[in-house]
PDB file of N, CA and C in Angstrom:
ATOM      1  N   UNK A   1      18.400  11.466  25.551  1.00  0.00           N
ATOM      2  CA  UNK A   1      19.368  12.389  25.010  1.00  0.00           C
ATOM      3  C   UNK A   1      19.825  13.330  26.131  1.00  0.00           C
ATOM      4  N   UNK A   2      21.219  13.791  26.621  1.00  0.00           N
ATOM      5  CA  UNK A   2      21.591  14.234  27.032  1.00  0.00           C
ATOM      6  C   UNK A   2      21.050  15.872  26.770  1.00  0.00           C
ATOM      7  N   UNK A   3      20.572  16.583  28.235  1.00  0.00           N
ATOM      8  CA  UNK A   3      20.492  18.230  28.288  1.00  0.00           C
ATOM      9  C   UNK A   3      21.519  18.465  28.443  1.00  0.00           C
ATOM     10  N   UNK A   4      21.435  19.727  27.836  1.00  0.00           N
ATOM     11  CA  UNK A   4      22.633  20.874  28.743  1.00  0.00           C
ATOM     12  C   UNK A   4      22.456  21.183  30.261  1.00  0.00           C
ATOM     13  N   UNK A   5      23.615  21.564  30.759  1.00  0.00           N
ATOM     14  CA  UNK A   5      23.251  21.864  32.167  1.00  0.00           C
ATOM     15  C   UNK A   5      22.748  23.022  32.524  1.00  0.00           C
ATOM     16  N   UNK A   6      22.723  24.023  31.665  1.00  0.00           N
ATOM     17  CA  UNK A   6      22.044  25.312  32.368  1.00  0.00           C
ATOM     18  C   UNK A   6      20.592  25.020  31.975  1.00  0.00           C
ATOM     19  N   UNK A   7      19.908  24.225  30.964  1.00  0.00           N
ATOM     20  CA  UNK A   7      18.688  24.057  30.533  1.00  0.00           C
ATOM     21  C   UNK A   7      18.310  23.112  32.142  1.00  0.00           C
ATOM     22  N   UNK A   8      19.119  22.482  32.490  1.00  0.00           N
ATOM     23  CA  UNK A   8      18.673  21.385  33.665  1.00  0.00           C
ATOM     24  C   UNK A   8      18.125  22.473  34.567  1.00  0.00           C
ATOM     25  N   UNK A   9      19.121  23.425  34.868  1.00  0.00           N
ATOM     26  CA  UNK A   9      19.359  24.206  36.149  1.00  0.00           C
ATOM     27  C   UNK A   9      18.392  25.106  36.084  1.00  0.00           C
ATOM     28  N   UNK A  10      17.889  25.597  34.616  1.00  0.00           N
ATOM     29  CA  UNK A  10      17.016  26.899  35.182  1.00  0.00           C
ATOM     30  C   UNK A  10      15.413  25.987  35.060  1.00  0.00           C
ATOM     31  N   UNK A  11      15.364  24.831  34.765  1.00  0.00           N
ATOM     32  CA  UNK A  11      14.145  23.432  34.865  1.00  0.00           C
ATOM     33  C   UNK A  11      13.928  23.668  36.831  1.00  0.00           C
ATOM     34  N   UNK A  12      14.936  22.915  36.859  1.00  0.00           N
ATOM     35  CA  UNK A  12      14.997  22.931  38.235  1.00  0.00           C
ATOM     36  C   UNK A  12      14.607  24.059  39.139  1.00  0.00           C
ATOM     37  N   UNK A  13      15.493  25.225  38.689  1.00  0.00           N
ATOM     38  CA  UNK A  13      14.924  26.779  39.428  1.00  0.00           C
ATOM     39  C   UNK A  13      13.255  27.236  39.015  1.00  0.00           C
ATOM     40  N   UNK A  14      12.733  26.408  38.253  1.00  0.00           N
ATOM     41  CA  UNK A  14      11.387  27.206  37.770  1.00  0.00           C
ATOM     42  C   UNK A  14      10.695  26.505  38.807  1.00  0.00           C
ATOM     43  N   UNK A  15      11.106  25.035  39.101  1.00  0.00           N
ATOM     44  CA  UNK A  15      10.301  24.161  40.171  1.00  0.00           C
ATOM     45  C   UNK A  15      10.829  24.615  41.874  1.00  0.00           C
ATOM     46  N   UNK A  16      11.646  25.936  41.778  1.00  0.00           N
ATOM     47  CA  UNK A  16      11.993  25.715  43.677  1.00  0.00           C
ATOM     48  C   UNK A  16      13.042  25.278  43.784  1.00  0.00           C
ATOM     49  N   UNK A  17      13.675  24.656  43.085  1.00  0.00           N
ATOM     50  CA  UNK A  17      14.497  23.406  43.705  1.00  0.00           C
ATOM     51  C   UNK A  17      16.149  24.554  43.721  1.00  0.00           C
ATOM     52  N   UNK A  18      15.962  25.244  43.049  1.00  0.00           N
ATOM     53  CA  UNK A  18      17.519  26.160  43.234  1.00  0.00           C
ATOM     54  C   UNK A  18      16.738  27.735  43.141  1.00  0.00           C
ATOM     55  N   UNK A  19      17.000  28.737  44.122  1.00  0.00           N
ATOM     56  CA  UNK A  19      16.891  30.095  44.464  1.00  0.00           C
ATOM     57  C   UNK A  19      17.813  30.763  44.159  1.00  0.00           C
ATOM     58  N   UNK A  20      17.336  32.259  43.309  1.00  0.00           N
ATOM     59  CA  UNK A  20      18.456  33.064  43.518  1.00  0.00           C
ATOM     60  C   UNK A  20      18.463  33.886  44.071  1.00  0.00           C
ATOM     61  N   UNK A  21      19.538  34.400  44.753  1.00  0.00           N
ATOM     62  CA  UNK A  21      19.383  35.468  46.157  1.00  0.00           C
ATOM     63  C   UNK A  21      19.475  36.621  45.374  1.00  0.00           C
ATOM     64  N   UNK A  22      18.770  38.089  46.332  1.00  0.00           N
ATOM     65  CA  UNK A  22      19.457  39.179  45.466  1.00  0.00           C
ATOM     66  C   UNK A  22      21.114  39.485  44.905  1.00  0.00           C
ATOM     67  N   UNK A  23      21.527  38.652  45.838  1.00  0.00           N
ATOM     68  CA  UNK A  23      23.453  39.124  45.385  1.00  0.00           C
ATOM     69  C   UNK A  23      23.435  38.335  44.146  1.00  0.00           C
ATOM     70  N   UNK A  24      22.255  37.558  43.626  1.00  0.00           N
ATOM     71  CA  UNK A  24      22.704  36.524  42.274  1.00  0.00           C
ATOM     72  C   UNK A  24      23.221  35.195  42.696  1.00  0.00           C
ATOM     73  N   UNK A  25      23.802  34.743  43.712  1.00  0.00           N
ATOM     74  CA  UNK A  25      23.875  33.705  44.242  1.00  0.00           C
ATOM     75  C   UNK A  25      22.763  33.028  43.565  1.00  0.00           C
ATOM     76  N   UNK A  26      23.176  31.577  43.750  1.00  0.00           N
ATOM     77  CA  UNK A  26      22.140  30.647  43.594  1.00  0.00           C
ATOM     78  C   UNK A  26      22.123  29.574  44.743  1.00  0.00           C
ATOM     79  N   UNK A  27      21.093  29.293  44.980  1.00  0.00           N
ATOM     80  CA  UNK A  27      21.336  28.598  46.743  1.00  0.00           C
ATOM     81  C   UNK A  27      20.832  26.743  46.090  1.00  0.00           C
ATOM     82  N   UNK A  28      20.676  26.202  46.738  1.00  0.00           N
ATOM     83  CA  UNK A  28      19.935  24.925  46.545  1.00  0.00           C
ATOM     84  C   UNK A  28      20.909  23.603  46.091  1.00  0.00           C
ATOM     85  N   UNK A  29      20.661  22.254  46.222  1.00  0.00           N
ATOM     86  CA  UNK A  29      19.648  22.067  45.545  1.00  0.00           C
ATOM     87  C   UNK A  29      18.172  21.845  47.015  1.00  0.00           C
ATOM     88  N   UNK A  30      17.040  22.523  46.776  1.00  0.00           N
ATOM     89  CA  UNK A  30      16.235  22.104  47.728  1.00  0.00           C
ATOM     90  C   UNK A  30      15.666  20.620  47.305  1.00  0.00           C
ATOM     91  N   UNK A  31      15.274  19.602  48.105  1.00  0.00           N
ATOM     92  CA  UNK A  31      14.829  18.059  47.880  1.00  0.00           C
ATOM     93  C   UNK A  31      13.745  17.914  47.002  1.00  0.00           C
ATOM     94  N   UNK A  32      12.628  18.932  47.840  1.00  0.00           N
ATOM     95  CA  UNK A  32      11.179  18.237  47.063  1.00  0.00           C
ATOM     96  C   UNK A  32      11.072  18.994  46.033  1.00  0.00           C
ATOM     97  N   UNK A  33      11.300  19.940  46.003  1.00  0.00           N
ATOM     98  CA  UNK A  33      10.958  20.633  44.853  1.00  0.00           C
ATOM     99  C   UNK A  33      11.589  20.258  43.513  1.00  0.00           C
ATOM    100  N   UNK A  34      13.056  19.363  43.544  1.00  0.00           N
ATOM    101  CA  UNK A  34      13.862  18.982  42.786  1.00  0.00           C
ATOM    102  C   UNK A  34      12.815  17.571  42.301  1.00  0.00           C
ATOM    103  N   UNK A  35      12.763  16.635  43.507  1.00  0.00           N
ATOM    104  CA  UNK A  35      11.561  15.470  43.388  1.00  0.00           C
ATOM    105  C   UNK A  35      10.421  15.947  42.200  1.00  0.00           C
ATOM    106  N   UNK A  36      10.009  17.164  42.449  1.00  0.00           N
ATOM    107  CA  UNK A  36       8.530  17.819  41.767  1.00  0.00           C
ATOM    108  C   UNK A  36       9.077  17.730  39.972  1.00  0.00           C
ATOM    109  N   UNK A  37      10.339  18.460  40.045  1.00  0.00           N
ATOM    110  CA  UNK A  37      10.701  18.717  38.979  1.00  0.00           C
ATOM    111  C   UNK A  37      10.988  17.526  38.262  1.00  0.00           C
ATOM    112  N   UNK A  38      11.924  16.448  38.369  1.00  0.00           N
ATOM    113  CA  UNK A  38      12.383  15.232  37.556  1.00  0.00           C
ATOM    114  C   UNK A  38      10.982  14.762  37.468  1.00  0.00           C
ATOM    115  N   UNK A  39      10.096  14.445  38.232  1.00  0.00           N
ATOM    116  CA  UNK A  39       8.752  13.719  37.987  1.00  0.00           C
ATOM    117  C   UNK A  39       8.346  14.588  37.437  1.00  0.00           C
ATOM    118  N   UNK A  40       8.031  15.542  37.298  1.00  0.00           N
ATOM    119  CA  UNK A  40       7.228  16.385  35.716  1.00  0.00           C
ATOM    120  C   UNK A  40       7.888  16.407  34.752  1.00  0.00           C
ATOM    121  N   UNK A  41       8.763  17.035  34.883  1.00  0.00           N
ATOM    122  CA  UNK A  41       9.681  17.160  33.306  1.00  0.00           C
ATOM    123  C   UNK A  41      10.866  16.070  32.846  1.00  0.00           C
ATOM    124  N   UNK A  42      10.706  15.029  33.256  1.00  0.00           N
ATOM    125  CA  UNK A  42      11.988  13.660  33.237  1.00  0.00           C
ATOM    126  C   UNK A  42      11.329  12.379  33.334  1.00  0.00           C
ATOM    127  N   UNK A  43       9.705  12.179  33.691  1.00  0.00           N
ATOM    128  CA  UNK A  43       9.487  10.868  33.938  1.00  0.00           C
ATOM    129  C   UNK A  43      10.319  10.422  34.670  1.00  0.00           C
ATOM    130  N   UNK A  44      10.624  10.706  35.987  1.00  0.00           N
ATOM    131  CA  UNK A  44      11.658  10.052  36.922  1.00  0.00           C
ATOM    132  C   UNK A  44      10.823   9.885  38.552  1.00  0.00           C
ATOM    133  N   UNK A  45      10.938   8.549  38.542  1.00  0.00           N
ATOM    134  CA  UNK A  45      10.203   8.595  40.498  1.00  0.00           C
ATOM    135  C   UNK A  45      11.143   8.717  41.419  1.00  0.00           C
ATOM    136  N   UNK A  46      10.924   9.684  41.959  1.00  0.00           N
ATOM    137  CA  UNK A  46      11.897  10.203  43.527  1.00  0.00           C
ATOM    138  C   UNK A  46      11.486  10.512  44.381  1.00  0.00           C
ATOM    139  N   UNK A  47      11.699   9.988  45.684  1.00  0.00           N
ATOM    140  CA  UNK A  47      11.024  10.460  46.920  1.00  0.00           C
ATOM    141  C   UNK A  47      12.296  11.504  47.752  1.00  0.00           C
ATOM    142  N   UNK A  48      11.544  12.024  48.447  1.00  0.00           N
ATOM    143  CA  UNK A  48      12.142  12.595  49.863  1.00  0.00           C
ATOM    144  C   UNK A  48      11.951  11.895  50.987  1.00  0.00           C
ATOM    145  N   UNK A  49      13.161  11.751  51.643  1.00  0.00           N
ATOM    146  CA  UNK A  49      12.840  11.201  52.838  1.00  0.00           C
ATOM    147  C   UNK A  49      13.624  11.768  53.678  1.00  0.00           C
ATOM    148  N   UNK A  50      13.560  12.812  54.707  1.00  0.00           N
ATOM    149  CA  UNK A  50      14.242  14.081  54.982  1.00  0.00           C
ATOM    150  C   UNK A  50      15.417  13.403  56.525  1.00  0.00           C
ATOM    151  N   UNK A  51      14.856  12.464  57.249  1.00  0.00           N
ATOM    152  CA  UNK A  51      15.324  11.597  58.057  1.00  0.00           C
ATOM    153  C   UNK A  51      15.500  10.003  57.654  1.00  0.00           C
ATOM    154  N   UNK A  52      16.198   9.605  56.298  1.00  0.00           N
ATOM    155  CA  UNK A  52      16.619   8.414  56.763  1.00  0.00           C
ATOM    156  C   UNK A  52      17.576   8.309  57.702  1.00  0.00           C
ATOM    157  N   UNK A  53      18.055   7.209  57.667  1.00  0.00           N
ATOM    158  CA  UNK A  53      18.600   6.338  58.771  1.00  0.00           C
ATOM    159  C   UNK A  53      19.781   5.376  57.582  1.00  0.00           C
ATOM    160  N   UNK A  54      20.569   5.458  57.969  1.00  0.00           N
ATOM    161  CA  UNK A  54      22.257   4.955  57.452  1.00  0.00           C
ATOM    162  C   UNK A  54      21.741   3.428  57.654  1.00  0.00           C
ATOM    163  N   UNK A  55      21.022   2.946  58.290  1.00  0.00           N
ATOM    164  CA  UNK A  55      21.013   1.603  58.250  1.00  0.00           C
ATOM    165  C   UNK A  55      19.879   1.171  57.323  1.00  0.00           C
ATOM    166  N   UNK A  56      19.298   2.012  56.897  1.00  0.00           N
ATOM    167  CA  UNK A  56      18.393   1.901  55.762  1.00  0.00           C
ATOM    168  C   UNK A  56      18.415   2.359  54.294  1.00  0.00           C
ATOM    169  N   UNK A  57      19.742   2.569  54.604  1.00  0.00           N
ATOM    170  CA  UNK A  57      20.125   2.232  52.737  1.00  0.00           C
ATOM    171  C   UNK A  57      21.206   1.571  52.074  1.00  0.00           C
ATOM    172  N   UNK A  58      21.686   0.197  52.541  1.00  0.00           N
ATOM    173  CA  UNK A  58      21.864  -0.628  51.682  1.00  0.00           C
ATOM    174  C   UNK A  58      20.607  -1.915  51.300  1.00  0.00           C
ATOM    175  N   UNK A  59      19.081  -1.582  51.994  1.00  0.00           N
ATOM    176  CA  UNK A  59      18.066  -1.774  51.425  1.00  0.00           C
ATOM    177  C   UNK A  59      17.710  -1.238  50.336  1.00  0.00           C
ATOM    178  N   UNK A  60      17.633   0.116  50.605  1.00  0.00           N
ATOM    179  CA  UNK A  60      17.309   1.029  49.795  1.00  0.00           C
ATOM    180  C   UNK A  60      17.545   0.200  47.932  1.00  0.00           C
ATOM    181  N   UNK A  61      19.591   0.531  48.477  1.00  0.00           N
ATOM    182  CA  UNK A  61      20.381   0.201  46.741  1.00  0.00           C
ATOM    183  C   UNK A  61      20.078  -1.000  46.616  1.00  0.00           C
ATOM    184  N   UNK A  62      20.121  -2.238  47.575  1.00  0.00           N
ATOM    185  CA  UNK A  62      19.999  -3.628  47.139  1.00  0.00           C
ATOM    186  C   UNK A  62      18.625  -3.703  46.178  1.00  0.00           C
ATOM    187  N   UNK A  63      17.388  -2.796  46.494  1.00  0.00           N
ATOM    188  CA  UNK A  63      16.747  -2.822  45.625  1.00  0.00           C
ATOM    189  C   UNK A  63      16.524  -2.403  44.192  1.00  0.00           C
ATOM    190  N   UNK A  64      17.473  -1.201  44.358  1.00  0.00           N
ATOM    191  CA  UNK A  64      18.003  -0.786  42.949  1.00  0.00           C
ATOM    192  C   UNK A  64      17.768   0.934  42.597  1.00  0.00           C
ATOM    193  N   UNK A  65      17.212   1.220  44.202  1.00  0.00           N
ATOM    194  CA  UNK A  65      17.009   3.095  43.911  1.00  0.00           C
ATOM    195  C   UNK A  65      18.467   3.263  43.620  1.00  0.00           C
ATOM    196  N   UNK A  66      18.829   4.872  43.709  1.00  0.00           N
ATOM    197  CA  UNK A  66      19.675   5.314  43.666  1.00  0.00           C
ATOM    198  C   UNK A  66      19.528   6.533  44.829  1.00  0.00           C
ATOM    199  N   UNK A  67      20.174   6.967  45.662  1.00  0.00           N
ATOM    200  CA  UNK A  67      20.012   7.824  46.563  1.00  0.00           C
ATOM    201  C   UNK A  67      20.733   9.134  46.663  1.00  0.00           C
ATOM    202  N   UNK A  68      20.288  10.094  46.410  1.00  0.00           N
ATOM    203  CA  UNK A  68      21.030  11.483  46.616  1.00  0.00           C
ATOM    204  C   UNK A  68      21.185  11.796  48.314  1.00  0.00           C
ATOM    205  N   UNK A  69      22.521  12.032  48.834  1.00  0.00           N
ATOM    206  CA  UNK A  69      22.709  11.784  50.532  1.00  0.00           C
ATOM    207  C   UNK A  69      22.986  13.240  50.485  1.00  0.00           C
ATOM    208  N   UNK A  70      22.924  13.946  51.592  1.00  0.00           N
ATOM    209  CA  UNK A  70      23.458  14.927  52.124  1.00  0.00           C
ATOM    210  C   UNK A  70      24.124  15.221  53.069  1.00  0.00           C
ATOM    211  N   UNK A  71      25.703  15.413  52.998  1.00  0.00           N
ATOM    212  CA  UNK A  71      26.725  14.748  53.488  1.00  0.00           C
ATOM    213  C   UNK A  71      27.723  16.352  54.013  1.00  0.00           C
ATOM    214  N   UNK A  72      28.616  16.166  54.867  1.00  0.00           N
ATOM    215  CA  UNK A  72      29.661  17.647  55.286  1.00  0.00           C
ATOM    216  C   UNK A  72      30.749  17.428  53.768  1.00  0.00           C
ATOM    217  N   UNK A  73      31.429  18.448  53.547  1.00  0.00           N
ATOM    218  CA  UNK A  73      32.273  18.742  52.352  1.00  0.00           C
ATOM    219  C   UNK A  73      33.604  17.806  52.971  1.00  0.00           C
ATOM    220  N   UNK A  74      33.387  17.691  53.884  1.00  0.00           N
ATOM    221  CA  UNK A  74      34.657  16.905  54.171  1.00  0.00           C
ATOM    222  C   UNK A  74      34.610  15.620  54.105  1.00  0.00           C
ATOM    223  N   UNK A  75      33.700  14.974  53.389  1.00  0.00           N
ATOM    224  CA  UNK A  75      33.701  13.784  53.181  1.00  0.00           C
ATOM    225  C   UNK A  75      34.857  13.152  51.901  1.00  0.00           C
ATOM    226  N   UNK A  76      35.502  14.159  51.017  1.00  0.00           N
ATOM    227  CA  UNK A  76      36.117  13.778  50.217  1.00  0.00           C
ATOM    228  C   UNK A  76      37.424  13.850  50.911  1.00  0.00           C
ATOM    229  N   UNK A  77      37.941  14.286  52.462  1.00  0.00           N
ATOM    230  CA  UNK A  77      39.060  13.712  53.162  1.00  0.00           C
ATOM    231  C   UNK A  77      38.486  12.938  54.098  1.00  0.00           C
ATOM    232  N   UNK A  78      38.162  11.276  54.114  1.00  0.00           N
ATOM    233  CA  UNK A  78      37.950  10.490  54.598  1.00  0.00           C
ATOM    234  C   UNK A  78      38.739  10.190  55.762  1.00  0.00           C
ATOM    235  N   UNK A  79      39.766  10.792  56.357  1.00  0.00           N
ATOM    236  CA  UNK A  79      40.721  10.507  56.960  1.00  0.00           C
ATOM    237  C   UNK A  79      40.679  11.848  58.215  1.00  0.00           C
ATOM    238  N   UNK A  80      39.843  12.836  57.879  1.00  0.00           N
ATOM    239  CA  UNK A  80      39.521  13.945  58.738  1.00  0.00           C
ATOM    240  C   UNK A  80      38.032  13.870  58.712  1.00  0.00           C
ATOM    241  N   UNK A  81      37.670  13.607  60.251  1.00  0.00           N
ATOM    242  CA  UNK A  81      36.191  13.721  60.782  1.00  0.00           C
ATOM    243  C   UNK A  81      35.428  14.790  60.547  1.00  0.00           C
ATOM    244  N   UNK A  82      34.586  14.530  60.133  1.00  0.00           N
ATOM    245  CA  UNK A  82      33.626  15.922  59.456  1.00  0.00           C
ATOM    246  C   UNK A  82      32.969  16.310  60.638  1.00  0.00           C
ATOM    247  N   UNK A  83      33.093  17.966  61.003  1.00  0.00           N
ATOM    248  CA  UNK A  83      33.069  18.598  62.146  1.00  0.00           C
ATOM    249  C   UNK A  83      31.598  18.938  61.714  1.00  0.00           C
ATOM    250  N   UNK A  84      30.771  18.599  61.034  1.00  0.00           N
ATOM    251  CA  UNK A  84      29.437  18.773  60.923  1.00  0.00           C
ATOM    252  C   UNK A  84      28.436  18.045  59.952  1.00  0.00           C
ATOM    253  N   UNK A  85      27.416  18.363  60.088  1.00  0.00           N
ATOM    254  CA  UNK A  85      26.571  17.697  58.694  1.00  0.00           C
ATOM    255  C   UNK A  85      25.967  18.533  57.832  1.00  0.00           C
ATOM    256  N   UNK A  86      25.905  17.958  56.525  1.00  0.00           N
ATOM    257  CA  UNK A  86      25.058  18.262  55.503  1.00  0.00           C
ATOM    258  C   UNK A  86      25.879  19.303  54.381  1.00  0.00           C
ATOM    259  N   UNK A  87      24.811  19.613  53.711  1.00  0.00           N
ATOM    260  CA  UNK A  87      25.604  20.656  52.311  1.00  0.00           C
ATOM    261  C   UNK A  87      26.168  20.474  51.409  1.00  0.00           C
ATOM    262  N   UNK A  88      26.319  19.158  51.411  1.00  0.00           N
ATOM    263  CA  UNK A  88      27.243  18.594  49.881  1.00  0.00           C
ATOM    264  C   UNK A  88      26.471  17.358  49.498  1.00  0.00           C
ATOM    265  N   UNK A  89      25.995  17.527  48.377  1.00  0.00           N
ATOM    266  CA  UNK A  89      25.385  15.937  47.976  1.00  0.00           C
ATOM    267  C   UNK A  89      26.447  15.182  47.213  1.00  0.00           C
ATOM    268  N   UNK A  90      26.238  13.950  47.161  1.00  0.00           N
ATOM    269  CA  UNK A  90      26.594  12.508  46.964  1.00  0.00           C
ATOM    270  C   UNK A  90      25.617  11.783  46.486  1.00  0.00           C
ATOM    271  N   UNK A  91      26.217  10.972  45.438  1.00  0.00           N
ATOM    272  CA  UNK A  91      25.303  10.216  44.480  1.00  0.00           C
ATOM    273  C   UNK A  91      25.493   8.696  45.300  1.00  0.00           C
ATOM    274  N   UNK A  92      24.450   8.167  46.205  1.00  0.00           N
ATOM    275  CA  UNK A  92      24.564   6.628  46.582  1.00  0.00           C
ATOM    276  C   UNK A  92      24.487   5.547  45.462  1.00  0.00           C
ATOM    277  N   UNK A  93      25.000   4.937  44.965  1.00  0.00           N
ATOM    278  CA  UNK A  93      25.231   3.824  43.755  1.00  0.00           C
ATOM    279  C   UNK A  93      25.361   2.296  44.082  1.00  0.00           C
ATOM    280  N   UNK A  94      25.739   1.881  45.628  1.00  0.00           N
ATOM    281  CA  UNK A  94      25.522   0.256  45.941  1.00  0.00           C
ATOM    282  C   UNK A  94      26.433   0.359  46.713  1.00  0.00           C
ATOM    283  N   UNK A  95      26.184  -0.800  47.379  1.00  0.00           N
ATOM    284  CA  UNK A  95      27.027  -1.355  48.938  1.00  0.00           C
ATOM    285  C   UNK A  95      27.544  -2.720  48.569  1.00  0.00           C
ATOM    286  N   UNK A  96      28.655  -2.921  48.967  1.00  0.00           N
ATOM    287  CA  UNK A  96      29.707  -3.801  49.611  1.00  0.00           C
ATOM    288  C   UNK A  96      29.952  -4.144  50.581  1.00  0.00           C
ATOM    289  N   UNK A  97      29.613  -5.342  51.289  1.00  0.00           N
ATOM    290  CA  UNK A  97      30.377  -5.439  52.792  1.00  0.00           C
ATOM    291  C   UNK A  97      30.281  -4.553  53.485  1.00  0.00           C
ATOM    292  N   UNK A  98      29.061  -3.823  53.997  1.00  0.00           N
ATOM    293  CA  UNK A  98      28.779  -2.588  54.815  1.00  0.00           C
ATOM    294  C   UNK A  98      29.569  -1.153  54.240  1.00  0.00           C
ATOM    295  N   UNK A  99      29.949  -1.341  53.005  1.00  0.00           N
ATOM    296  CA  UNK A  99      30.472   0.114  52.730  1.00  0.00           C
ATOM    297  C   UNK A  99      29.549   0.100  51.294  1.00  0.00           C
ATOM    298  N   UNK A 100      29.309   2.018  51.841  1.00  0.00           N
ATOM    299  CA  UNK A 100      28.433   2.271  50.366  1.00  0.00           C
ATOM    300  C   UNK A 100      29.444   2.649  49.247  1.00  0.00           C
ATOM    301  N   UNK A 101      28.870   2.549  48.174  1.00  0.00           N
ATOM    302  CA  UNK A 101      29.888   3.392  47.359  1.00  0.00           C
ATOM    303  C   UNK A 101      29.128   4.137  46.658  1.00  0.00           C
ATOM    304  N   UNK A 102      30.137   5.620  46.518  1.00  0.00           N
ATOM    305  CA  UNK A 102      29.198   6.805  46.064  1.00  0.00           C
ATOM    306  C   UNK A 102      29.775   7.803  45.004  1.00  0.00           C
ATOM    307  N   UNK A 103      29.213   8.519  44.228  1.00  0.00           N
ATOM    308  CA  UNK A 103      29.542   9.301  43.011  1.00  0.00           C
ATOM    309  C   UNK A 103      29.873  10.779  44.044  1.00  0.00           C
ATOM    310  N   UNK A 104      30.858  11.452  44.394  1.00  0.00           N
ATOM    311  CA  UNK A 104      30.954  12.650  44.597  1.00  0.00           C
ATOM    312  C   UNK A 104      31.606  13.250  43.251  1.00  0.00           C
ATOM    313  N   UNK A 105      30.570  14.380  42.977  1.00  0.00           N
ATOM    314  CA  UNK A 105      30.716  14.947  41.662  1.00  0.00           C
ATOM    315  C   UNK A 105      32.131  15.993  41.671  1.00  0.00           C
ATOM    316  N   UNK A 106      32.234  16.555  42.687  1.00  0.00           N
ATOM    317  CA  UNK A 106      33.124  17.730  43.320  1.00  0.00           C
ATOM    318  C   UNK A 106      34.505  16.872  44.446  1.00  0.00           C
ATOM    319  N   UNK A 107      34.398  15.624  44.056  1.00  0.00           N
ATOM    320  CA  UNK A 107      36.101  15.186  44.949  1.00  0.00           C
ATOM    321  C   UNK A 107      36.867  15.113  44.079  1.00  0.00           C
ATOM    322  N   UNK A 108      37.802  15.152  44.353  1.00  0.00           N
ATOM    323  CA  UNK A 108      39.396  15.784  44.143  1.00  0.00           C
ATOM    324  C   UNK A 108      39.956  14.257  44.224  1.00  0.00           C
ATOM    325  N   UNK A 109      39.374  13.000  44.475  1.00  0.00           N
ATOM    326  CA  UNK A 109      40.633  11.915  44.551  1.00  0.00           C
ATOM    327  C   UNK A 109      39.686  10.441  44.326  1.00  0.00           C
ATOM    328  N   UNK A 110      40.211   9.473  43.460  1.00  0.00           N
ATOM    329  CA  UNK A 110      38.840   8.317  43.143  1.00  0.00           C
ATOM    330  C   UNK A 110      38.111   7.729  44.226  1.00  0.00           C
TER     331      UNK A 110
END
């Protein structure tokens, strides 16, 4: 059965996995602590693996995980080189012919 999302979010914040700053901000998502959380409260197996390697995950999906990547915001203009890494996750879902294909929750174009 489908949660609500603030029931997800303050799950998640009780395990670490999202901080709130004094300004109220909320920072995160942090990896393991998120890992801690779905495996206690979701029956879900997830690892961290803080250094994969791009050539090690269309193993990964061919087997049938699913991979949360951490990717620059500019990945949803594919056409402008992302002047850095990390800060935006991406849902990994399976590969094609050396291209992954992925769920970005926050792009603007299919």
């Amino acid at each position: 059965m489908p949660r609500p999302l603030l029931e997800l979010l303050y799950g998640c914040r009780a395990y670490g996995g999202y901080v709130e700053h004094d300004d109220g901000q909320i920072k995160g998502l942090y990896y393991a602590p998120f890992a801690d959380y779905v495996r206690a409260e979701h029956g879900l197996h997830a690892d961290v693996h803080p250094h994969l390697a791009a050539a090690d995950l269309p193993g990964l999906l061919a087997d049938g995980h699913l991979v949360i990547a951490s990717v620059h915001k500019e990945i949803r203009r594919p056409e402008v080189p992302a002047p850095g890494r990390g800060g935006h996750l991406v849902l990994l879902t399976g590969h094609d012919h050396g291209l992954l294909h992925l769920h970005n929750p926050s792009g603007h174009t299919p």
